[in-house]
Protein backbone atom coordinates (compact mmCIF):
# COMPACT_ATOMS: atom_id res chain seq x y z
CA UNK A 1 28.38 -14.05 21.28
CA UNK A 2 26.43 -15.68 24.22
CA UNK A 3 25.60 -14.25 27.65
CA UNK A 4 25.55 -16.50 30.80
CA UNK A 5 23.16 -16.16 33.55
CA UNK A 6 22.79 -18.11 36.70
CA UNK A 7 24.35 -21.41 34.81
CA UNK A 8 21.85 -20.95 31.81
CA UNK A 9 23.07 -19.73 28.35
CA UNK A 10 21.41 -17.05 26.58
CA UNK A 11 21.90 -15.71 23.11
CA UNK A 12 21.49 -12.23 22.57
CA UNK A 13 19.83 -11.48 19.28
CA UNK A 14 21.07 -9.05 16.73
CA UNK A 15 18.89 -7.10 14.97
CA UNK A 16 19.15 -6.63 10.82
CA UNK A 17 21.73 -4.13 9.75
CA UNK A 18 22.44 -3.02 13.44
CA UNK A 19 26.14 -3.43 14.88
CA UNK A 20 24.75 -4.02 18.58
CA UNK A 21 23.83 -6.67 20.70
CA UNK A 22 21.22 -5.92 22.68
CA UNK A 23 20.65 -8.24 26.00
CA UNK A 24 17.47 -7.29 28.44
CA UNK A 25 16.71 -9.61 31.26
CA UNK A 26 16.38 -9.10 35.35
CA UNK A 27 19.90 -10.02 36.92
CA UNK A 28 22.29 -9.15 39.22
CA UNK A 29 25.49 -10.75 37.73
CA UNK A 30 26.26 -11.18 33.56
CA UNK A 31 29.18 -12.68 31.43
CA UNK A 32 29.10 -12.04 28.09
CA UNK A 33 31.51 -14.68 25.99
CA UNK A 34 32.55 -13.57 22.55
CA UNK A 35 33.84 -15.52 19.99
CA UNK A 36 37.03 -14.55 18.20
CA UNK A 37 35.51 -12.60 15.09
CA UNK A 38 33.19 -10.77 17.29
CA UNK A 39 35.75 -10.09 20.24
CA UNK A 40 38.64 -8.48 17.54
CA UNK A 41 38.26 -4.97 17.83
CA UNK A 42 36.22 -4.84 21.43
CA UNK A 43 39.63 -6.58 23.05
CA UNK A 44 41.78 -4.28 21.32
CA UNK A 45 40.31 -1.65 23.46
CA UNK A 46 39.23 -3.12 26.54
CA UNK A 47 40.61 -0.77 28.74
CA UNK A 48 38.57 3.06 26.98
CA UNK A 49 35.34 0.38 27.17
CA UNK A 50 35.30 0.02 30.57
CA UNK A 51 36.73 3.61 31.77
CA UNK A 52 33.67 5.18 29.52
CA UNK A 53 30.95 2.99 31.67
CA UNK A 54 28.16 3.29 28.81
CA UNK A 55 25.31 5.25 30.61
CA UNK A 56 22.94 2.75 28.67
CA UNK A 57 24.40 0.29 31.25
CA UNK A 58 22.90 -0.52 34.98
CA UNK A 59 25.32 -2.67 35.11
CA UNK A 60 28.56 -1.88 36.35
CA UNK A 61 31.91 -3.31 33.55
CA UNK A 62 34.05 -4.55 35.93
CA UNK A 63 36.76 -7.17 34.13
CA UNK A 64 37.38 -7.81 30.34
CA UNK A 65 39.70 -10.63 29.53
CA UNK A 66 40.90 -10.97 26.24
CA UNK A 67 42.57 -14.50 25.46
CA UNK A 68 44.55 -15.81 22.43
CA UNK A 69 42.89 -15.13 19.05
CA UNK A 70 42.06 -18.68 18.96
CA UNK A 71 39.51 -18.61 22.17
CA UNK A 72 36.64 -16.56 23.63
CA UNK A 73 36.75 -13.39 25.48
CA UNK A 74 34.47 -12.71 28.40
CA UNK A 75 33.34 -9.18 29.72
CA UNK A 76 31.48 -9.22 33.21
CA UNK A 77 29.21 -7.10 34.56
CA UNK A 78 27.86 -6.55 38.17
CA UNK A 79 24.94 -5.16 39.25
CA UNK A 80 24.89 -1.92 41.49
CA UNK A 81 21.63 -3.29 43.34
CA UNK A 82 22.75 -5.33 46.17
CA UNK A 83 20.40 -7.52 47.60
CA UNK A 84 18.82 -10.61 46.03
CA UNK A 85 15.62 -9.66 46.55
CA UNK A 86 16.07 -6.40 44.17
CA UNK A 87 15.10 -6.60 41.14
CA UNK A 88 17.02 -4.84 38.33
CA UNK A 89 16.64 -4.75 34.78
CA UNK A 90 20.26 -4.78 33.13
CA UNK A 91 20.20 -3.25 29.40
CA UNK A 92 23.62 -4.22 28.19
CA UNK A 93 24.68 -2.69 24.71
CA UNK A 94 28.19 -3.64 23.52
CA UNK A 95 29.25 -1.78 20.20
CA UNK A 96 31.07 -4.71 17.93
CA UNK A 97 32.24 -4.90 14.40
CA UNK A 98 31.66 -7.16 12.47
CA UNK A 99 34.94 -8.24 9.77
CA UNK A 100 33.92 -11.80 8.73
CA UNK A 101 34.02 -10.96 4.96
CA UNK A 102 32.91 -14.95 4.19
CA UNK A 103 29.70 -13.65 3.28
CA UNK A 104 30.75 -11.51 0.52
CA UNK A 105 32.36 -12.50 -2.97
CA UNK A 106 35.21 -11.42 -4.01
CA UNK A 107 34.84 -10.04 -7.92
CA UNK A 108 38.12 -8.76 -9.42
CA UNK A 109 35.52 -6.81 -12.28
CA UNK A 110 32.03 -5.92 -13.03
CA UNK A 111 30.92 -6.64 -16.76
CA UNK A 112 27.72 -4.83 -17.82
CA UNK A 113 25.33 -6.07 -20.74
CA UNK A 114 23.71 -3.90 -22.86
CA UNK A 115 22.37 -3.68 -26.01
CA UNK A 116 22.91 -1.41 -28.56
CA UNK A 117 20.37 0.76 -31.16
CA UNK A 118 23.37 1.41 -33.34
CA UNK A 119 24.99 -1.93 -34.56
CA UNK A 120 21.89 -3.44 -36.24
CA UNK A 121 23.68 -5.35 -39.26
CA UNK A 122 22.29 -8.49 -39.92
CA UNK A 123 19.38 -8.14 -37.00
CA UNK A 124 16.09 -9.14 -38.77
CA UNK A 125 12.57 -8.04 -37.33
CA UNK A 126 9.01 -9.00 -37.77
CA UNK A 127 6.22 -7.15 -37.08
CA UNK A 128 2.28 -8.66 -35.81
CA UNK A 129 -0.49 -6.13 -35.93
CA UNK A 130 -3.35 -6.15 -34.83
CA UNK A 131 -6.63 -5.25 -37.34
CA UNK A 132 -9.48 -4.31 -34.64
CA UNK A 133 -8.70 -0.62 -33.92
CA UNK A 134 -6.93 -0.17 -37.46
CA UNK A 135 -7.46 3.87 -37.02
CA UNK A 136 -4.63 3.47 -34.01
CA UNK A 137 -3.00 0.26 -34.83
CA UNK A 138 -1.81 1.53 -38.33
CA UNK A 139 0.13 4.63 -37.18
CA UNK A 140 1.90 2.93 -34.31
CA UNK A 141 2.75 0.69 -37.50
CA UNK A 142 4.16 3.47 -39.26
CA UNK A 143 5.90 4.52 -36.28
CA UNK A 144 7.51 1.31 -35.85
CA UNK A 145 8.85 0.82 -39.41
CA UNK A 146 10.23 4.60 -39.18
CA UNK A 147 12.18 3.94 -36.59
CA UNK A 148 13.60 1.00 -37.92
CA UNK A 149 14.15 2.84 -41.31
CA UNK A 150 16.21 5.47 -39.20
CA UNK A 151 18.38 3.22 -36.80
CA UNK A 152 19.83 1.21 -40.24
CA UNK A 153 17.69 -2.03 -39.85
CA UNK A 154 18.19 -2.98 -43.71
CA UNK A 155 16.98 -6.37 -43.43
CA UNK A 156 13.27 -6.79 -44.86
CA UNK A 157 10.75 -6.54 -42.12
CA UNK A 158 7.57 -9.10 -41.79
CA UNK A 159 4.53 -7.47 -41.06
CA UNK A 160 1.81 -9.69 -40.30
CA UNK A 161 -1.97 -8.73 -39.68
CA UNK A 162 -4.17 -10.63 -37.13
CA UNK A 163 -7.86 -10.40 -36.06
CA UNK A 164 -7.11 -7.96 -32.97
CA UNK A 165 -5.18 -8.47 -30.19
CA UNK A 166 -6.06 -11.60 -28.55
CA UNK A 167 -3.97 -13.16 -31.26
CA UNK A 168 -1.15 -11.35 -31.35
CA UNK A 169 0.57 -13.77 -28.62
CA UNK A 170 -0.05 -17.24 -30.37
CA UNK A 171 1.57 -15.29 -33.68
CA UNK A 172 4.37 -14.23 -32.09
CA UNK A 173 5.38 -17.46 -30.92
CA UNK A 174 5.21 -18.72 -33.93
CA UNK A 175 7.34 -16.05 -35.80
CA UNK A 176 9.59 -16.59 -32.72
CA UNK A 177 10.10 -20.41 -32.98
CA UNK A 178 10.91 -20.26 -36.64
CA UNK A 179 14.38 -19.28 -35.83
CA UNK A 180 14.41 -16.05 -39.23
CA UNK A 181 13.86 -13.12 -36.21
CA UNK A 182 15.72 -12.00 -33.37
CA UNK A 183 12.85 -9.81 -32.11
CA UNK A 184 9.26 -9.30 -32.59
CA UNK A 185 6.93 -6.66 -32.16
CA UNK A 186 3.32 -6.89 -31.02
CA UNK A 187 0.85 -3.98 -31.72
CA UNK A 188 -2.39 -3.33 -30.91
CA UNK A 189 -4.82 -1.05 -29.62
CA UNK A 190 -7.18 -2.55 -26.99
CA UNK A 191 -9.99 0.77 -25.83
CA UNK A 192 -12.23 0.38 -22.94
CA UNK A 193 -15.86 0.11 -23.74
CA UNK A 194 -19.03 -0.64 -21.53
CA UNK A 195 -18.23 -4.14 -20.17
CA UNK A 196 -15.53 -6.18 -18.96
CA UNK A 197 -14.42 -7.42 -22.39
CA UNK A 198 -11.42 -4.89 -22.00
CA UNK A 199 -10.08 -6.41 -19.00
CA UNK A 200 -9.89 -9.53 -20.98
CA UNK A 201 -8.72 -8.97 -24.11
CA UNK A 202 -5.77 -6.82 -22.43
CA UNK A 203 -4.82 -9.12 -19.81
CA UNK A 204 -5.36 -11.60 -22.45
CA UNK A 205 -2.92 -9.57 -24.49
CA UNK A 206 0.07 -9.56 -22.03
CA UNK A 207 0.42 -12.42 -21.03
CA UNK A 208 -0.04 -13.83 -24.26
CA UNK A 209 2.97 -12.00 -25.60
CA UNK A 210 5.17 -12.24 -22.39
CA UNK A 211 4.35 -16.25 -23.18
CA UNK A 212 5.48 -15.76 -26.11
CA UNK A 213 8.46 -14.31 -25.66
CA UNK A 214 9.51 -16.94 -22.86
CA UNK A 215 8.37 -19.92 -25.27
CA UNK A 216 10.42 -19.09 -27.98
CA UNK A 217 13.15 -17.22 -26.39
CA UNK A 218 13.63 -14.37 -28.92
CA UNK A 219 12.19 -11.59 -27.32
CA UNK A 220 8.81 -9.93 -28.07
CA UNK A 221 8.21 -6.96 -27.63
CA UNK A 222 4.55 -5.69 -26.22
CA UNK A 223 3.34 -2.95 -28.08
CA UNK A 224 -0.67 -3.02 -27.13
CA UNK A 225 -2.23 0.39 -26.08
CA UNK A 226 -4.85 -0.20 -23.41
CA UNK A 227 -6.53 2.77 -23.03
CA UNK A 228 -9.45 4.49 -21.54
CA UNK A 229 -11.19 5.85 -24.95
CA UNK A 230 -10.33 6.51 -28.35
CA UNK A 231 -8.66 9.86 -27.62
CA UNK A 232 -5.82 8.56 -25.59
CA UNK A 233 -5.15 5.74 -27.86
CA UNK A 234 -4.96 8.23 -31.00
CA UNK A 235 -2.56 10.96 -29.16
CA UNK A 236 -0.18 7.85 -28.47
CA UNK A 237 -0.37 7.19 -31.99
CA UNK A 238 1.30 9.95 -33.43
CA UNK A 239 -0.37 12.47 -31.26
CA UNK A 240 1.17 14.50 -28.41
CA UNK A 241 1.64 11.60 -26.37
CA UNK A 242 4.14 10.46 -29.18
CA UNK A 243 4.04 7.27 -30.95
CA UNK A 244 3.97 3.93 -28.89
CA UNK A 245 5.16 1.91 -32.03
CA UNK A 246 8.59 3.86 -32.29
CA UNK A 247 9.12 3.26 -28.73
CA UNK A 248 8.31 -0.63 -29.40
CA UNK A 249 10.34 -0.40 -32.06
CA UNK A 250 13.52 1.01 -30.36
CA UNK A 251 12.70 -1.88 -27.19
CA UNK A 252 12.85 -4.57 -30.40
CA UNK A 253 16.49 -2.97 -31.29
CA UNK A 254 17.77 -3.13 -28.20
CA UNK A 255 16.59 -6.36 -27.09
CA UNK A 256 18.01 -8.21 -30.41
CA UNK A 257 21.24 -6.71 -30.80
CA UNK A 258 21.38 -7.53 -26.59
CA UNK A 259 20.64 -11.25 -27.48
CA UNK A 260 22.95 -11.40 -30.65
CA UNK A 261 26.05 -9.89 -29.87
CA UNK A 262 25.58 -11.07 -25.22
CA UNK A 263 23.34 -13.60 -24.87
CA UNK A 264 23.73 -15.81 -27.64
CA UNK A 265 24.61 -19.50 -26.97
């Protein structure tokens, strides 16, 4: 739609997600050309839009003229202040609706992906720990290889110790890349202390594994607690915060049999 104003053309903005055009300028005359899509249910009813006279409108509707489907429609207005001299600022809101469905596709169904904790035949599963906090790391061990002792995983599991946690990325990667896993899980136990060599070591950490996961494309699963002090690690070891390996352990599941039985190529 376009307005026309003393033999200049002016668009009329619409804002996001409204279903109004809004047009504000000084002016004593206005012609508002529509093209078809936008004119299809305003010419329709032409003749209730200019009995109601919108109050929003200083302007007075005074002749709508709806042409063949294949041109544009043009609704005047005149304004009720006389002289050229006055100045009056017309507000014109014209209620439209919108049908050009071009924008949207057209999907006969919607397929959703997900994976599955109960078909784990044939899914195999390594494990890299980290040593440095052994008092936490351990139990989220045995949390993780419970878990996959209860949800069927029958196929040996690799466990493989490293230094602390600033390896467990360049490990996974490897495991990853050697093509005998279709998930790994990364555990460690990073604990604030008195200088910034947490902040490291856990960013350190993350993206290390995320890399990991992205370089080899079997997905890794990050299993690092990076906690505060030694009592929050320990009560999300087993505590009563749970056990952060079983929940690792249930994302490794998930993710494999996702990739296996969706995603493989």
């Amino acid at each position: 739609m376009h307005a026309r104003y003393n033999r200049r053309r002016y668009y009329c903005p619409r804002a996001p997600g409204q279903s109004f055009d809004w047009w504000t300028r000084p002016l004593h005359s206005l012609s508002l050309h529509f093209d078809p899509p936008s004119m299809a249910s305003l010419a329709g009813s032409h003749g209730s839009f200019l009995a109601a006279r919108p109050r929003c409108l200083p302007l007075t509707p005074t002749f709508l003229q709806a042409s063949s489907p294949s041109s544009s429609s043009t609704l005047q207005f005149s304004s009720p202040h006389s002289s050229l001299s006055s100045v009056g600022i017309g507000l014109v809101h014209v209620a439209r609706e919108i049908k050009d469905r071009s924008s949207f596709a057209q999907t006969s169904a919607v397929r959703e992906l997900v994976g599955s904790l109960t078909r784990t035949e044939g899914l195999r599963f390594a494990i890299v720990v980290a040593r440095f906090n052994e008092i936490v790391t351990r139990p989220l061990l045995e949390g993780a290889l419970d878990t996959f002792r209860r949800y069927s995983v029958n196929e040996d599991i690799d466990v493989v110790w490293v230094p602390g946690s600033y390896e467990l990325g360049i490990v996974a990667q490897k495991l990853g890349k050697s093509g005998k896993y279709h998930a790994i899980v990364c555990i460690g136990a990073v604990v604030r202390g008195d200088t910034t060599h947490y902040d490291a070591v856990a960013n350190s950490a993350a993206s290390g594994v995320l890399s990991a996961g992205i370089n080899s494309g079997v997905p890794c699963i990050f299993g690092v607690l990076t906690c505060e002090d030694m009592d929050q690690a320990i009560n999300r070891a087993g505590g009563k915060s749970g056990n952060k390996g079983s929940e690792a352990a249930l994302t490794a599941i998930e993710m494999a049999s996702l990739f296996e039985h969706h995603l493989k190529q």
